[in-house]
C-alpha atoms as a PDB file:
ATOM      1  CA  UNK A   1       3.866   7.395   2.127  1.00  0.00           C
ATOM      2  CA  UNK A   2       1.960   5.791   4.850  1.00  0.00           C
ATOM      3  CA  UNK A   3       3.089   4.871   8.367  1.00  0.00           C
ATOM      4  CA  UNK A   4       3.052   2.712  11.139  1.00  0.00           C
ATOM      5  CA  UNK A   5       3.588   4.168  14.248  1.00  0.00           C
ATOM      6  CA  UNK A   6       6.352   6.420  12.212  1.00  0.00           C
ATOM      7  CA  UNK A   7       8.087   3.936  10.476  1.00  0.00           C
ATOM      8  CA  UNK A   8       8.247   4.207   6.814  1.00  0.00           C
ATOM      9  CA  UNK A   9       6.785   1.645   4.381  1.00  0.00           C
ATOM     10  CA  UNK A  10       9.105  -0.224   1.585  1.00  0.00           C
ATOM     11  CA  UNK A  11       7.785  -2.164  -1.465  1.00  0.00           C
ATOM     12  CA  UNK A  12       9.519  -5.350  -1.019  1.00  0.00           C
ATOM     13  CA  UNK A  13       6.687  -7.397  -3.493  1.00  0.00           C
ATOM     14  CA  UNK A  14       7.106  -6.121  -7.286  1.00  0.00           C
ATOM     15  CA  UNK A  15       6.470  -8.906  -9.430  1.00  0.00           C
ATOM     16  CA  UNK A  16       9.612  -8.835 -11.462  1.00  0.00           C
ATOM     17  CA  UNK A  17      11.571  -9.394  -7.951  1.00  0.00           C
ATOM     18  CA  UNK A  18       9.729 -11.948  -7.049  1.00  0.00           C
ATOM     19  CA  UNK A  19       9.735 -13.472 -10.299  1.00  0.00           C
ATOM     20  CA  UNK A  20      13.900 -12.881 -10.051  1.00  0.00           C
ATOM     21  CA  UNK A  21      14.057 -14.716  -6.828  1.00  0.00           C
ATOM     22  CA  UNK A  22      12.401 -17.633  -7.945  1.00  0.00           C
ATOM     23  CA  UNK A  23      14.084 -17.691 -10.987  1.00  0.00           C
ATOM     24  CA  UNK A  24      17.527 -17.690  -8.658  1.00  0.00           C
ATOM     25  CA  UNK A  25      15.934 -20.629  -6.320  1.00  0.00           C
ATOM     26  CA  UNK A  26      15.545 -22.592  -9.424  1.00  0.00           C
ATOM     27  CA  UNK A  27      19.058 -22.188 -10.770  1.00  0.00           C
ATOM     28  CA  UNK A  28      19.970 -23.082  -7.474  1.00  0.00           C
ATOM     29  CA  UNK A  29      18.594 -26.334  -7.567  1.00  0.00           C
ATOM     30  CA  UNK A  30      14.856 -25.532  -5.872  1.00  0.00           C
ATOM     31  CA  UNK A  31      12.127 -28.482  -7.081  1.00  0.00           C
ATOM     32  CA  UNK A  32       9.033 -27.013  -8.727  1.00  0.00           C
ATOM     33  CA  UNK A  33       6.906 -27.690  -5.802  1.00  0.00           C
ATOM     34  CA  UNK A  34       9.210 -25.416  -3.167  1.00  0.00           C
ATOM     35  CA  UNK A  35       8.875 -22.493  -5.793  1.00  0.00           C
ATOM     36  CA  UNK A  36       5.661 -23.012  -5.531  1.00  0.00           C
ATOM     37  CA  UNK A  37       5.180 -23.025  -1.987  1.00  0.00           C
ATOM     38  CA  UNK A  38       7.518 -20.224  -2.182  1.00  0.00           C
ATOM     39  CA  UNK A  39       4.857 -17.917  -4.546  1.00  0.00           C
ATOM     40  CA  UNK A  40       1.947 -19.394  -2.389  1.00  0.00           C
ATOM     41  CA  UNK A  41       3.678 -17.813   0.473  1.00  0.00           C
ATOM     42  CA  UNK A  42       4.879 -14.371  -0.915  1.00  0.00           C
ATOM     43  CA  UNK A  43       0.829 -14.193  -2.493  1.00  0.00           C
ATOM     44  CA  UNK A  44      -0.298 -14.485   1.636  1.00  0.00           C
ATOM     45  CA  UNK A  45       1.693 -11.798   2.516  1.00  0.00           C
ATOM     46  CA  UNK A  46       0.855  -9.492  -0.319  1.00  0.00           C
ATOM     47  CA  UNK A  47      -2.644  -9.921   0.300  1.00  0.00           C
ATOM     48  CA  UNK A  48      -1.953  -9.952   4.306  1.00  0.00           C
ATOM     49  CA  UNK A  49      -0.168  -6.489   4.088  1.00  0.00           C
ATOM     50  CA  UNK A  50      -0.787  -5.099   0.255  1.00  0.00           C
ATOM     51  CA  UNK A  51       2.339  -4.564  -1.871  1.00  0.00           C
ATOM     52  CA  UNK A  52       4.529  -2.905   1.277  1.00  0.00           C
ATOM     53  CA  UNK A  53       5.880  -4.650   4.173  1.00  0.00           C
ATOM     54  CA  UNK A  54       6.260  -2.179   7.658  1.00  0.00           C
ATOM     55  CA  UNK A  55      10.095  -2.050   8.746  1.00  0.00           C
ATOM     56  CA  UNK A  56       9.736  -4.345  11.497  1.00  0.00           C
ATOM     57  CA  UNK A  57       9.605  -7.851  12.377  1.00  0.00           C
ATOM     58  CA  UNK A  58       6.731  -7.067  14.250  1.00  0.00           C
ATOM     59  CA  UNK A  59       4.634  -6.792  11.121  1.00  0.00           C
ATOM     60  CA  UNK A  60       5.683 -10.417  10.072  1.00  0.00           C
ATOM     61  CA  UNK A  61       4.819 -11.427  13.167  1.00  0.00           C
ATOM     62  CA  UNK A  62       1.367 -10.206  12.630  1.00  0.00           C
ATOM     63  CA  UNK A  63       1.329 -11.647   9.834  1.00  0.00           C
ATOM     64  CA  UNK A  64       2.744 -15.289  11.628  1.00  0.00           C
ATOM     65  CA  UNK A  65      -0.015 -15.333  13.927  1.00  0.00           C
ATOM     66  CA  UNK A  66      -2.705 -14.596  11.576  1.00  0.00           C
ATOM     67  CA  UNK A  67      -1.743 -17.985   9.872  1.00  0.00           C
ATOM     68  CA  UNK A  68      -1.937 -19.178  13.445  1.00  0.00           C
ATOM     69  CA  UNK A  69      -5.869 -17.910  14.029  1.00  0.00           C
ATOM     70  CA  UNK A  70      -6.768 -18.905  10.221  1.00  0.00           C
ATOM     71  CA  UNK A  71      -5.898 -22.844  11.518  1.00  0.00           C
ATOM     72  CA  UNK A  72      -2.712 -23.476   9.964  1.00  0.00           C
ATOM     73  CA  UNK A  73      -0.722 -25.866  11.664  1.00  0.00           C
ATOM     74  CA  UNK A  74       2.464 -24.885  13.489  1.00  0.00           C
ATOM     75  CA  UNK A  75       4.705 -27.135  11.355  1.00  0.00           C
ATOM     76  CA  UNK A  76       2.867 -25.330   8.185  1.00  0.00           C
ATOM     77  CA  UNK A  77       3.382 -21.087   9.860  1.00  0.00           C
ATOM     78  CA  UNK A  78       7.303 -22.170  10.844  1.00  0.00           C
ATOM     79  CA  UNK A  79       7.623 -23.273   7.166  1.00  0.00           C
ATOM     80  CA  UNK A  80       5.706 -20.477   5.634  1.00  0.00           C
ATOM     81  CA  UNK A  81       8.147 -18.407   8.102  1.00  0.00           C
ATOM     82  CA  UNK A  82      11.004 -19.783   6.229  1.00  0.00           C
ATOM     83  CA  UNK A  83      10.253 -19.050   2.753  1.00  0.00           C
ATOM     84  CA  UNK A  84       8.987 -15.649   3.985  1.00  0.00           C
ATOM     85  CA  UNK A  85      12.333 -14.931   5.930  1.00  0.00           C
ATOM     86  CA  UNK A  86      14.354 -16.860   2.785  1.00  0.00           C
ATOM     87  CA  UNK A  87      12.796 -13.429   0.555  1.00  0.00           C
ATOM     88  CA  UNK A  88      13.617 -11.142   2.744  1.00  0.00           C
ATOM     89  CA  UNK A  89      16.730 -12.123   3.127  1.00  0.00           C
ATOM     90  CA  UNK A  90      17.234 -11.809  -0.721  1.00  0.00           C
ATOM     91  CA  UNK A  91      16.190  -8.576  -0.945  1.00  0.00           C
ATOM     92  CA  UNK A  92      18.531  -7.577   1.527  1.00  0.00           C
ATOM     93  CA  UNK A  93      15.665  -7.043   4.318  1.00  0.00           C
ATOM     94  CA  UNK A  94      17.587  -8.449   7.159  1.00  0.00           C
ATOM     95  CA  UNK A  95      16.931  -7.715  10.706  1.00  0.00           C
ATOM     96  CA  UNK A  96      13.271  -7.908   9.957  1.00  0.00           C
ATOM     97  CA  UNK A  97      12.595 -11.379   9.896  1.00  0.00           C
ATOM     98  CA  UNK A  98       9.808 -13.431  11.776  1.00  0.00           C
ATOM     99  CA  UNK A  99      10.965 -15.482  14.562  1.00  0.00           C
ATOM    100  CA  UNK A 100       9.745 -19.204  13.997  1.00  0.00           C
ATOM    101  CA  UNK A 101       7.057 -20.478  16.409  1.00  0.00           C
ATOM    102  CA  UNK A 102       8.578 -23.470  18.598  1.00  0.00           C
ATOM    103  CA  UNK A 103       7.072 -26.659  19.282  1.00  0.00           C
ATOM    104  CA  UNK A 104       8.651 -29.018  21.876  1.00  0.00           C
ATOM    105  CA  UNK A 105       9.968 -31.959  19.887  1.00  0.00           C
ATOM    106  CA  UNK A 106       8.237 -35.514  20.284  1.00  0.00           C
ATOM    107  CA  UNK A 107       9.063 -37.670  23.184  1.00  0.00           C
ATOM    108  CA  UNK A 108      10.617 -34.159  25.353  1.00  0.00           C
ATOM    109  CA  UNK A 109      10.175 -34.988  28.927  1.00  0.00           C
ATOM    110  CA  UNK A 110       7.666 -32.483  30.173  1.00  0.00           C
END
């Protein structure tokens, strides 16, 4: 199995899981267009990293700041962040997460 600087890859994008969580967001009350933003965002990362995540949120972070360098607007990477870290949090990939990218709020003295 490859590596990346000796950790261990995981397949954490099968289909039929995501398929499972967005069938659970749904139930839960999810509008079409969040599970849609939700598959947009789990199709970046697949084709970001392939079908296997690294064990680290390092690798999401990567992954973060590509979005970044591609032109995406902050608001657009923190929320991409969130449906990202909303997964992996379903599968039970905790500790990984990305951090969100801050933005100082609107009217903040400088």
């Amino acid at each position: 199995m490859p590596t990346e600087h000796g950790k261990k890859f995981v397949s954490v994008f099968d289909p039929q899981t995501i398929e499972s969580f967005l069938s659970i967001r749904q139930t839960a009350g999810a509008k079409l267009a969040t599970l849609q933003r939700y598959r947009n965002v789990l199709q970046s990362v697949v084709t970001f990293f392939g079908d296997e995540l690294p064990e680290s949120s390092q690798s999401t972070e990567r992954w973060r700041d590509y979005l970044l360098q591609e032109g995406y607007a902050l608001n657009t990477v923190n929320s991409m962040t969130s449906a990202l870290n909303t997964y992996l949090t379903y599968i039970g990939y905790s500790g990984k997460h990305a951090p969100h990218l801050l933005e100082r709020k609107k009217g903040a003295q400088e």
